[in-house]
Protein backbone atom coordinates (compact mmCIF):
# COMPACT_ATOMS: atom_id res chain seq x y z
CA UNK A 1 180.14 69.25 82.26
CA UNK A 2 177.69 71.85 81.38
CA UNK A 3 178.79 75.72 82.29
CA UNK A 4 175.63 77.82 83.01
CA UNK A 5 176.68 81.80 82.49
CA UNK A 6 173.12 84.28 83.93
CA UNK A 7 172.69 86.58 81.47
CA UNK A 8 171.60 89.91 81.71
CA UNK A 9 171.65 92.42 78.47
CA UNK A 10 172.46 95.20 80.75
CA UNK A 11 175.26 93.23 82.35
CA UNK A 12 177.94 94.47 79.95
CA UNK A 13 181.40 92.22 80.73
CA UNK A 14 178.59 89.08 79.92
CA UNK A 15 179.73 88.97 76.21
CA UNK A 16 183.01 89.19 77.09
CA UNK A 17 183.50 86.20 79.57
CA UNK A 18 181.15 83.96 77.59
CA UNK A 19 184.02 84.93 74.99
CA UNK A 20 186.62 84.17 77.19
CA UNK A 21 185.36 80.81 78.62
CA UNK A 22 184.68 79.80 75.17
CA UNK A 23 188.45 80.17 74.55
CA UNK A 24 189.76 78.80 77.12
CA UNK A 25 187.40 75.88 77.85
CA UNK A 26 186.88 74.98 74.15
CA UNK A 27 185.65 71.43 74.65
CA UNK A 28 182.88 72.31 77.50
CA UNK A 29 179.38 73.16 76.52
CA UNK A 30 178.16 76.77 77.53
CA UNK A 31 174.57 77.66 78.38
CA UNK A 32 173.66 81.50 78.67
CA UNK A 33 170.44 81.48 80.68
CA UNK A 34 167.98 84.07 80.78
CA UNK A 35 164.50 85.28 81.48
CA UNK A 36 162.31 88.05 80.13
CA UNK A 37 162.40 90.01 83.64
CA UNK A 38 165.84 90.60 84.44
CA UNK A 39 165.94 92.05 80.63
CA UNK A 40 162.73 94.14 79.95
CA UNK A 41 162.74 95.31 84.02
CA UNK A 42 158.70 94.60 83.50
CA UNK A 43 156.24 91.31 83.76
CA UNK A 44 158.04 87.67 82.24
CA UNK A 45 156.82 88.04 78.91
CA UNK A 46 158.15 88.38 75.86
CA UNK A 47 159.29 91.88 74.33
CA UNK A 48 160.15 92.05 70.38
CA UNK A 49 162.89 94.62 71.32
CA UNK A 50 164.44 92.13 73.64
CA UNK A 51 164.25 89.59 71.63
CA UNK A 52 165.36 91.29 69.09
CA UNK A 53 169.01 92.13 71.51
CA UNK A 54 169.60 88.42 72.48
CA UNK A 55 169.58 87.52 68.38
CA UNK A 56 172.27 90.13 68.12
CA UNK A 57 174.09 88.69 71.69
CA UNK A 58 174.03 85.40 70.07
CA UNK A 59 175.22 86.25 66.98
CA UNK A 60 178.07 87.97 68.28
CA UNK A 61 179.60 84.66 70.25
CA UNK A 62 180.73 81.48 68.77
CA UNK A 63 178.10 78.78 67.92
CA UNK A 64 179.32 76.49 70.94
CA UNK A 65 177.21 78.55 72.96
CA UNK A 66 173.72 77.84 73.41
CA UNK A 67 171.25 80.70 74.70
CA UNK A 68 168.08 79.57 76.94
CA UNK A 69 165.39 81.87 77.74
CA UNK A 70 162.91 80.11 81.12
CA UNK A 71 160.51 81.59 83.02
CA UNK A 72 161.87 83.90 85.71
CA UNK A 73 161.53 81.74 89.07
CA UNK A 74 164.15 78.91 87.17
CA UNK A 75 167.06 81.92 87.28
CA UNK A 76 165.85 82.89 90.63
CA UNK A 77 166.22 79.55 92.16
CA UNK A 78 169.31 78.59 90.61
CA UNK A 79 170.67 81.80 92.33
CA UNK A 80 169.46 80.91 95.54
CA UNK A 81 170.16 76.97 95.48
């Protein structure tokens, strides 16, 4: 099993349940899933300073967790499926 967690850098309790199900699920594998839109409030293209945030998000949670940046409509569709 696979646990997908949406993130948003403006959503600010995301680092801190990522955190938590990393503790207490220590043998499942976590996927943080992103897009450029939901993060730069503009087009789905890359921004240096958002880039820039998700290499700090990622640094500050355990290694376990992987972070995957798709193109907006993947997000989107997993919302709505």
């Amino acid at each position: 099993m696979v646990l997908l967690v949406l993130l948003a850098l403006w959503s600010l309790s995301t680092p801190g349940i990522t955190c938590n199900l990393v503790k207490f699920m220590p043998r499942k594998s976590i996927d943080a899933i992103t897009s450029w839109h939901p993060n730069t409030g503009r087009e789905d293209i890359q921004s240096g300073e958002v880039l820039g945030e998700f290499r700090s998000w990622k640094r500050s949670l355990s290694k376990k967790v992987s972070m995957l940046t798709v193109p907006d409509s993947v997000p989107s569709e997993t919302l709505t499926n």
